[in-house]
PDB file of N, CA and C in Angstrom:
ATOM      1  N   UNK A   1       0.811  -1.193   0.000  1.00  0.00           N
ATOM      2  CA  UNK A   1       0.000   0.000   0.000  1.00  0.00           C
ATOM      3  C   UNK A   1       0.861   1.267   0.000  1.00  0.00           C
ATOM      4  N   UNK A   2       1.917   0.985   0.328  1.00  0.00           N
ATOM      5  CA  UNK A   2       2.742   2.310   0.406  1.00  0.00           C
ATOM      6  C   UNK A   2       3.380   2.674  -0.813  1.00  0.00           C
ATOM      7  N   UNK A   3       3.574   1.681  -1.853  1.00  0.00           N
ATOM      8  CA  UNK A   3       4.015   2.352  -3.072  1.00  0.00           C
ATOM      9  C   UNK A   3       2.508   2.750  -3.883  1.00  0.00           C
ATOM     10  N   UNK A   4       1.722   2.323  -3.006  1.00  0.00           N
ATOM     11  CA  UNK A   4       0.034   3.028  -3.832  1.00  0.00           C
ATOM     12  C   UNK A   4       0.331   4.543  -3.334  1.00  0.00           C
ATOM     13  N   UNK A   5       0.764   4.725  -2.017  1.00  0.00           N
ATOM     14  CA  UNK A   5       0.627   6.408  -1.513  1.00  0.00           C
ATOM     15  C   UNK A   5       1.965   7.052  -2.565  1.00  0.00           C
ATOM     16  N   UNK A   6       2.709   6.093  -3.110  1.00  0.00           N
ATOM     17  CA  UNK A   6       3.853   7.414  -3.701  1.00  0.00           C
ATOM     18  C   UNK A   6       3.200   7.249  -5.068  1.00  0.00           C
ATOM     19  N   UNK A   7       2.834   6.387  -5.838  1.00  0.00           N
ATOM     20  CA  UNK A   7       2.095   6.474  -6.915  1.00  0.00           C
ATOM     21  C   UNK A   7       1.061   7.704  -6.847  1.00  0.00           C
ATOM     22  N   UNK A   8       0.170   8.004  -6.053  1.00  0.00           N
ATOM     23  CA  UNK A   8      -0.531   9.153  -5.898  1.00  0.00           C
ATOM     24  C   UNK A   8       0.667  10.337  -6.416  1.00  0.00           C
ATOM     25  N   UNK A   9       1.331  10.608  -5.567  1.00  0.00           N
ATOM     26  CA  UNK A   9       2.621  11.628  -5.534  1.00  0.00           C
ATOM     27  C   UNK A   9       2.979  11.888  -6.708  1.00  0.00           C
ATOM     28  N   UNK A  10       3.385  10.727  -7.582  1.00  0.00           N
ATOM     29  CA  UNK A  10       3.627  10.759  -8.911  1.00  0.00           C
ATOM     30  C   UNK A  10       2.561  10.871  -9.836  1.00  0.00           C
ATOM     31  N   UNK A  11       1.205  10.927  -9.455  1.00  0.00           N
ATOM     32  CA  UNK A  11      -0.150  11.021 -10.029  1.00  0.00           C
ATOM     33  C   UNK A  11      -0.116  12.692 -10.530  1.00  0.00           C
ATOM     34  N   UNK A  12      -0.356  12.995  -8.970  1.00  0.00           N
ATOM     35  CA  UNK A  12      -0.010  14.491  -8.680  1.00  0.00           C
ATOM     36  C   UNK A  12       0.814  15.347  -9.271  1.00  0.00           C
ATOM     37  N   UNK A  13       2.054  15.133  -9.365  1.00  0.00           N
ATOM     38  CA  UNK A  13       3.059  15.647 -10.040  1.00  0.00           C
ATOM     39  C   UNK A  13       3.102  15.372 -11.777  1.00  0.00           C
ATOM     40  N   UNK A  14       2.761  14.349 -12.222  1.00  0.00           N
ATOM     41  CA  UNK A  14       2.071  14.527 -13.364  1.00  0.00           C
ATOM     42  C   UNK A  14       1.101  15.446 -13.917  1.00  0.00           C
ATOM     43  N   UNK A  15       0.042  15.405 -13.467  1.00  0.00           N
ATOM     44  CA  UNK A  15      -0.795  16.717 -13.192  1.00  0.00           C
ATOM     45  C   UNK A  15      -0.483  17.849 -13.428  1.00  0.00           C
ATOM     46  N   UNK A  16       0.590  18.012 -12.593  1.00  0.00           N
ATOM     47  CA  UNK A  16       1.115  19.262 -12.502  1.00  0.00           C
ATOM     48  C   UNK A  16       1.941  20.018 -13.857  1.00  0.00           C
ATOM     49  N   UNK A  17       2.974  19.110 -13.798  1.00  0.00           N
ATOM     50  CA  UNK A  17       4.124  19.356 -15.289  1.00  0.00           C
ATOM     51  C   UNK A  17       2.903  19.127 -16.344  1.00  0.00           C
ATOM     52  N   UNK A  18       2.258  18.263 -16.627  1.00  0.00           N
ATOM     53  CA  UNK A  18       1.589  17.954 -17.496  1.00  0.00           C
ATOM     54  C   UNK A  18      -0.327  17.942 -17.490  1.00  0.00           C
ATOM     55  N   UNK A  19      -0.268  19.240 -17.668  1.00  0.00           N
ATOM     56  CA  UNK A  19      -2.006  19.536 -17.386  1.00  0.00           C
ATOM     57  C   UNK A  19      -2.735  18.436 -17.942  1.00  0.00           C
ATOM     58  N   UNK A  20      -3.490  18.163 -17.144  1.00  0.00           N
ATOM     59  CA  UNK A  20      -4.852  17.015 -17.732  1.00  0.00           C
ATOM     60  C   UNK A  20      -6.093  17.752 -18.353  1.00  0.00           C
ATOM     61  N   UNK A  21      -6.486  17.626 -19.289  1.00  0.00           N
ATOM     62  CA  UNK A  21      -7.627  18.347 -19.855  1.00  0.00           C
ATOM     63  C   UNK A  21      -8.743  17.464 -20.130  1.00  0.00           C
ATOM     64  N   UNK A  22      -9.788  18.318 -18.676  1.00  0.00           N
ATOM     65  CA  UNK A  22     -10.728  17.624 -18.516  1.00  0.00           C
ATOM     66  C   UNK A  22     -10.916  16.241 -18.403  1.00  0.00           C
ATOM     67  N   UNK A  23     -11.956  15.392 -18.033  1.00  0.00           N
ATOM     68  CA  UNK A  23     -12.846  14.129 -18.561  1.00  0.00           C
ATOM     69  C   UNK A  23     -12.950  13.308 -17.240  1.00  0.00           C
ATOM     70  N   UNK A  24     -12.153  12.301 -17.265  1.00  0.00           N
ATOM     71  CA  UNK A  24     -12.807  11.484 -16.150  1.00  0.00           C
ATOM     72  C   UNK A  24     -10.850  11.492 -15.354  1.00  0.00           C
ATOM     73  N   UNK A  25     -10.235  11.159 -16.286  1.00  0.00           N
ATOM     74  CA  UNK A  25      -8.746  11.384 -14.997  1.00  0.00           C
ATOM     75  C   UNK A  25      -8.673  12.779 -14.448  1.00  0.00           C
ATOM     76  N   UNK A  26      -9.071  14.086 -15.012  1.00  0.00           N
ATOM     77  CA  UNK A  26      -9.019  15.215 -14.267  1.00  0.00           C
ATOM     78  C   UNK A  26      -9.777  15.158 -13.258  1.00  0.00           C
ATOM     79  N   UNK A  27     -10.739  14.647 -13.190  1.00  0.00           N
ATOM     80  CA  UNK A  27     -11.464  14.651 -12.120  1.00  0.00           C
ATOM     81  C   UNK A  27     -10.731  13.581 -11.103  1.00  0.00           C
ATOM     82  N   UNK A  28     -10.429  12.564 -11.534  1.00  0.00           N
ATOM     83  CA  UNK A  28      -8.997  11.995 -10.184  1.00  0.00           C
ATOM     84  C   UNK A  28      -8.881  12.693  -9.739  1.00  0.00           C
ATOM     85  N   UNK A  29      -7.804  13.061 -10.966  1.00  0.00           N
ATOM     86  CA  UNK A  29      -6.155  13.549 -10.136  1.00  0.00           C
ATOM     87  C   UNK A  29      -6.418  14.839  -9.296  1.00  0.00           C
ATOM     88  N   UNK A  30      -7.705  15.584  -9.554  1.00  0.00           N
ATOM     89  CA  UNK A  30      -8.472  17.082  -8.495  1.00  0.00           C
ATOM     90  C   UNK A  30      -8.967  15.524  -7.227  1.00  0.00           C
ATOM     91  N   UNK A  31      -9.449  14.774  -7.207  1.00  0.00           N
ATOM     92  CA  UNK A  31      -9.938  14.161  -5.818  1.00  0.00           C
ATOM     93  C   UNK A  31      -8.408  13.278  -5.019  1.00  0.00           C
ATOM     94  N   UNK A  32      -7.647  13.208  -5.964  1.00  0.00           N
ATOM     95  CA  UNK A  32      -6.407  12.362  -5.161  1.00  0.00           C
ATOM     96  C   UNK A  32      -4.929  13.408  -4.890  1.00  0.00           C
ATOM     97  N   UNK A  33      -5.620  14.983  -5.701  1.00  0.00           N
ATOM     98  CA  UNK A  33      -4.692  16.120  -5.126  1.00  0.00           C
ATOM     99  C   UNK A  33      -5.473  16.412  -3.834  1.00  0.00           C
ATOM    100  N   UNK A  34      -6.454  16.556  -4.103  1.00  0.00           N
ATOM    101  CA  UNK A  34      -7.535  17.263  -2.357  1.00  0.00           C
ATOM    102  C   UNK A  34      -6.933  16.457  -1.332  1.00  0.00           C
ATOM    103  N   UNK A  35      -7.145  14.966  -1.677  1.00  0.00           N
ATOM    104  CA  UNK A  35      -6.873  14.360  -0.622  1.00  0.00           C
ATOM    105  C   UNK A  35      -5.563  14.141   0.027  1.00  0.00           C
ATOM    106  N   UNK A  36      -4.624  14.114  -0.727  1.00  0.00           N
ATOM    107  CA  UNK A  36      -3.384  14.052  -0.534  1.00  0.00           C
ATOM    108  C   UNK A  36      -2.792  15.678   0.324  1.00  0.00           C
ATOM    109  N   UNK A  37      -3.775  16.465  -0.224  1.00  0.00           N
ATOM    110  CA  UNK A  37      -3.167  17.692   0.171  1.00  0.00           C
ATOM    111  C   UNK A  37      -3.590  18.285   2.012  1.00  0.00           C
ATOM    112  N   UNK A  38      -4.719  17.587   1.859  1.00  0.00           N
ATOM    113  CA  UNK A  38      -5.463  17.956   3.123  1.00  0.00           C
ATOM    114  C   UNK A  38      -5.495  16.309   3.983  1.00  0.00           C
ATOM    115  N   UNK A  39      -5.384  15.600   3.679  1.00  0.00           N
ATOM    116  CA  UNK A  39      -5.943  14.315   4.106  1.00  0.00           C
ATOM    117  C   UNK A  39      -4.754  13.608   5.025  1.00  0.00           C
ATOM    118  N   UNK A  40      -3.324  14.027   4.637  1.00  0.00           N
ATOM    119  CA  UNK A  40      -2.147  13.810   5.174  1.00  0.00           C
ATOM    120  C   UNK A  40      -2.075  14.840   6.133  1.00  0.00           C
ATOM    121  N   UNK A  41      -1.702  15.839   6.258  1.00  0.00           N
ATOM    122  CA  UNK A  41      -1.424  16.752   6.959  1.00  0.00           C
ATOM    123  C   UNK A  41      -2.170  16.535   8.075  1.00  0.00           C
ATOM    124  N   UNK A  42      -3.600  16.622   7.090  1.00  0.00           N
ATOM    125  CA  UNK A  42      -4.461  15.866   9.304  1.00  0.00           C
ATOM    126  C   UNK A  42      -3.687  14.644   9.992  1.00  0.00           C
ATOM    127  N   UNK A  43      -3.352  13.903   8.710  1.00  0.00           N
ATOM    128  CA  UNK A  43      -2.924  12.789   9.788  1.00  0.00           C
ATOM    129  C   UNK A  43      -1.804  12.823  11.074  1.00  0.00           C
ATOM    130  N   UNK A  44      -1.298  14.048  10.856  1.00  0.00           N
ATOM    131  CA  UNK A  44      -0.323  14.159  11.494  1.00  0.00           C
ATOM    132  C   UNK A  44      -0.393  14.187  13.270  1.00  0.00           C
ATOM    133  N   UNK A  45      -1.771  15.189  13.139  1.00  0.00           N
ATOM    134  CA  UNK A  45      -2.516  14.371  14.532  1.00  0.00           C
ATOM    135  C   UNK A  45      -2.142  13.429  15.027  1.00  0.00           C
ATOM    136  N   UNK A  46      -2.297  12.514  14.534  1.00  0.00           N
ATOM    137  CA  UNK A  46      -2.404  10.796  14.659  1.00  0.00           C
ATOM    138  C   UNK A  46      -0.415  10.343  14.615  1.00  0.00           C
ATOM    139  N   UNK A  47       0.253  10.779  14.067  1.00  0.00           N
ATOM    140  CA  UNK A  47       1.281  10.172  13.564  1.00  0.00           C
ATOM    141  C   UNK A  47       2.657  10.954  14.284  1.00  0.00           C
ATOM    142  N   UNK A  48       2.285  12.277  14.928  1.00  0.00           N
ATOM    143  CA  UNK A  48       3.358  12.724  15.996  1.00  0.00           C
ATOM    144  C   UNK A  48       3.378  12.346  17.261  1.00  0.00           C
ATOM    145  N   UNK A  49       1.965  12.337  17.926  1.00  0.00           N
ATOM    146  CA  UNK A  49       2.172  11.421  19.305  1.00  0.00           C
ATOM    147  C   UNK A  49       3.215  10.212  18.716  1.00  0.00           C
ATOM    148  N   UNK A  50       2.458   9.271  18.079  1.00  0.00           N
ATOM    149  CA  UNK A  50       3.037   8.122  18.076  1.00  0.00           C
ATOM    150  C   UNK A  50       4.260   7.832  17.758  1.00  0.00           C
ATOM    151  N   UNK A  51       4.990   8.895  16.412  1.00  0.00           N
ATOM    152  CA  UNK A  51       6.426   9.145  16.525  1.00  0.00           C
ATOM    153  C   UNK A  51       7.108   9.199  17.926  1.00  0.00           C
ATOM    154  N   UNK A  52       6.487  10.386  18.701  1.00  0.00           N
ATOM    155  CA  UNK A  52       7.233  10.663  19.773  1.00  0.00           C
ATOM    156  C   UNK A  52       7.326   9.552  20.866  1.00  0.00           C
ATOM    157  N   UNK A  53       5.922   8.495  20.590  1.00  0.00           N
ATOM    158  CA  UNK A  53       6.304   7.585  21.780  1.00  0.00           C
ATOM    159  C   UNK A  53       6.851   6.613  21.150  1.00  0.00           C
ATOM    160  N   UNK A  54       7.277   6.336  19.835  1.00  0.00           N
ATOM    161  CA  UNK A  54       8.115   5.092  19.089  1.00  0.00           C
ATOM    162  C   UNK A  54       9.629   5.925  19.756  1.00  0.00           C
ATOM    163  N   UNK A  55       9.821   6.912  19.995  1.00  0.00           N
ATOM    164  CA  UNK A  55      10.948   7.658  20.514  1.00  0.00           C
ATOM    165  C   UNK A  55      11.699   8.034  18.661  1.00  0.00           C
ATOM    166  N   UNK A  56      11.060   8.733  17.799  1.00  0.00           N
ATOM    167  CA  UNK A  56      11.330   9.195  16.420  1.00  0.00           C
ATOM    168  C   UNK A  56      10.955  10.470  16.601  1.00  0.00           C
ATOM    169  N   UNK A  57      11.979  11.033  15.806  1.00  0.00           N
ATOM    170  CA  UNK A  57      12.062  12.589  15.022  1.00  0.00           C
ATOM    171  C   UNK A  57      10.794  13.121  14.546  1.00  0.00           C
ATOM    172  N   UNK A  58      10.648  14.033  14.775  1.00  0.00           N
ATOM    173  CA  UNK A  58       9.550  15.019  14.233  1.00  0.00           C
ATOM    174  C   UNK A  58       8.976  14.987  12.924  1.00  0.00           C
ATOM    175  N   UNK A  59      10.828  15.371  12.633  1.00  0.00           N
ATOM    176  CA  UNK A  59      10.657  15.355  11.295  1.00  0.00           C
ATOM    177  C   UNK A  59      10.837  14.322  10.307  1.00  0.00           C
ATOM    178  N   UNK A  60      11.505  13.235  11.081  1.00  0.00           N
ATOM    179  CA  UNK A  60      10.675  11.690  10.256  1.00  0.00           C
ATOM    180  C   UNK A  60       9.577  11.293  10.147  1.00  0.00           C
ATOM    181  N   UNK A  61       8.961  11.573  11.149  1.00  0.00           N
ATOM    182  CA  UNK A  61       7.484  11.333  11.164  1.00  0.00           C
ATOM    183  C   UNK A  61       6.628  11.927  10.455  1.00  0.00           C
ATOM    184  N   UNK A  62       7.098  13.307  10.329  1.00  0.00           N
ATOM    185  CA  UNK A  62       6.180  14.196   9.165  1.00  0.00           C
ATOM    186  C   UNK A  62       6.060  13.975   8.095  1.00  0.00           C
ATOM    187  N   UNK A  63       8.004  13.446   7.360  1.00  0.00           N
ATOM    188  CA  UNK A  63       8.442  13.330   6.125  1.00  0.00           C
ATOM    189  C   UNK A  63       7.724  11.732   5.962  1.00  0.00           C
ATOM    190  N   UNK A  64       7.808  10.799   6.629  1.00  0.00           N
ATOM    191  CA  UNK A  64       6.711   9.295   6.583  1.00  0.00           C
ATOM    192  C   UNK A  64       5.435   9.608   6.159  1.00  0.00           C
ATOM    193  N   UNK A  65       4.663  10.852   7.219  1.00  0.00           N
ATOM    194  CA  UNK A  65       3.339  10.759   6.974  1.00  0.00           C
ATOM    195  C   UNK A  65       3.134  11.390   5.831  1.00  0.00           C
ATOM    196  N   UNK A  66       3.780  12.094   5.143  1.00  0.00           N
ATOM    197  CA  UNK A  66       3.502  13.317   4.372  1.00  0.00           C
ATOM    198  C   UNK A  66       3.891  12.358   3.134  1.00  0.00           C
ATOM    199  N   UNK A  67       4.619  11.500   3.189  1.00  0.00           N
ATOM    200  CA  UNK A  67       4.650  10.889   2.003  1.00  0.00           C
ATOM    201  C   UNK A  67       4.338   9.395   1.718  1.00  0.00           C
ATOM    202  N   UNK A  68       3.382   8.805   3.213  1.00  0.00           N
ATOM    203  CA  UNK A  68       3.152   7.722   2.525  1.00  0.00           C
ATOM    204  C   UNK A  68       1.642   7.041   3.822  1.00  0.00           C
ATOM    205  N   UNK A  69       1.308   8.766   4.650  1.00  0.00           N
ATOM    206  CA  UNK A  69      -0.039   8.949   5.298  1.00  0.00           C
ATOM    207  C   UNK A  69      -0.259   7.364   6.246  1.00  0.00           C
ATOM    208  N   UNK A  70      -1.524   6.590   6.158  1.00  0.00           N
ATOM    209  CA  UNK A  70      -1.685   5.833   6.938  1.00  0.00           C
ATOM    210  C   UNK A  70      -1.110   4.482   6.608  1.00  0.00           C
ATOM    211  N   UNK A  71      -0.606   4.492   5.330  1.00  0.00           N
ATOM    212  CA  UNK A  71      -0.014   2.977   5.311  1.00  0.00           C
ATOM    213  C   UNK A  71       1.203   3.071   5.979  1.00  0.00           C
ATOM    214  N   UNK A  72       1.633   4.134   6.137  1.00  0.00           N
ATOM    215  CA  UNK A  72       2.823   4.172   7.487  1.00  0.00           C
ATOM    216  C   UNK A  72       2.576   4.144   9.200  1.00  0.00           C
ATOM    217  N   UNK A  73       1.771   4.666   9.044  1.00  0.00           N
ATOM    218  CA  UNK A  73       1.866   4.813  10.592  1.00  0.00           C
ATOM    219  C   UNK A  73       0.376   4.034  11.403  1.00  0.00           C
ATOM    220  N   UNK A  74      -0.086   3.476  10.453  1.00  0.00           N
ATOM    221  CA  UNK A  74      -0.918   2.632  10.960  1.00  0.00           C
ATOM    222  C   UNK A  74      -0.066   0.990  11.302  1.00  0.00           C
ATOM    223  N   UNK A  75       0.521   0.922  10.615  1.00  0.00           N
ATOM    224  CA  UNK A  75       1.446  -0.445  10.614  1.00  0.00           C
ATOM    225  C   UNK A  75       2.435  -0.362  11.841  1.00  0.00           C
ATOM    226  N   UNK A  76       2.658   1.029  11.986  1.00  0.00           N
ATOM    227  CA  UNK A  76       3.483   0.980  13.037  1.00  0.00           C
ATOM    228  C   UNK A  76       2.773   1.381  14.064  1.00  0.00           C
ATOM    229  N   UNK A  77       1.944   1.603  14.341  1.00  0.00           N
ATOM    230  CA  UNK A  77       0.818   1.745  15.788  1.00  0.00           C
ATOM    231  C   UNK A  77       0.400   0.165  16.019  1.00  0.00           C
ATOM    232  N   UNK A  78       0.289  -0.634  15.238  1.00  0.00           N
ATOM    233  CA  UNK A  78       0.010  -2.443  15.229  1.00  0.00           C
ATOM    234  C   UNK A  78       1.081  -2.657  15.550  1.00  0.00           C
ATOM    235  N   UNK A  79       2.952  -2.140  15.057  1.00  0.00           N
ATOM    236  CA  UNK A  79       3.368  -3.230  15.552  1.00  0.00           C
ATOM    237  C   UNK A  79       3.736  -4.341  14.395  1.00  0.00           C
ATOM    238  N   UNK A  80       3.501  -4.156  13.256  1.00  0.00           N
ATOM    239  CA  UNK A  80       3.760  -4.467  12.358  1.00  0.00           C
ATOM    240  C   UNK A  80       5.318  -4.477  11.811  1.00  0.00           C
ATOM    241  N   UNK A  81       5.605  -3.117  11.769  1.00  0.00           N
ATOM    242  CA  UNK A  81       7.107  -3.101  11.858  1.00  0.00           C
ATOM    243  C   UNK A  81       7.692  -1.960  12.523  1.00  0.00           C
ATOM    244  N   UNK A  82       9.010  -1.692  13.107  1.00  0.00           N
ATOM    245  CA  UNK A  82       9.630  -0.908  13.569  1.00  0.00           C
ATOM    246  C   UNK A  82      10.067  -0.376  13.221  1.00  0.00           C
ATOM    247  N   UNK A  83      10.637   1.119  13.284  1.00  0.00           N
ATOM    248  CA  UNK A  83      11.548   2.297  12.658  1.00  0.00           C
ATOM    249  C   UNK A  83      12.722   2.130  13.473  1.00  0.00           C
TER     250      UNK A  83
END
């Protein structure tokens, strides 16, 4: 799932360099920019406590959530794997 969150990234950034005109992928890549743009950043809520009690950097935790949201830090609130 986590190379699904950088695929977004690269969705996005496509987008960007390369305007989409109109139809049914513009309308994606506007619902998987919203989300990516606003949808991470909340998570951070969620993903700095838990940095801080995994005993991790701020700013690892930001740069994790910001680039790969809950398939990171949900796995590591389970316990799944360790940083």
């Amino acid at each position: 799932m986590m190379a699904g969150s950088v695929f977004g990234w690269l969705f996005i950034l496509w987008g960007i360099f390369f305007p989409i005109e109109g139809g049914v992928i513009k309308a994606l890549w506007l619902f998987v920019l919203f989300g990516w743009s606003i949808l991470h950043p909340l998570e951070l809520a969620v993903s700095l406590p838990l940095g801080k009690e995994k005993g991790l950097t701020p700013e690892y935790v930001f740069f994790k959530t910001m680039l790969f949201g809950f398939t990171w830090w949900l796995p590591l609130k389970l316990g799944v794997f360790d940083e």
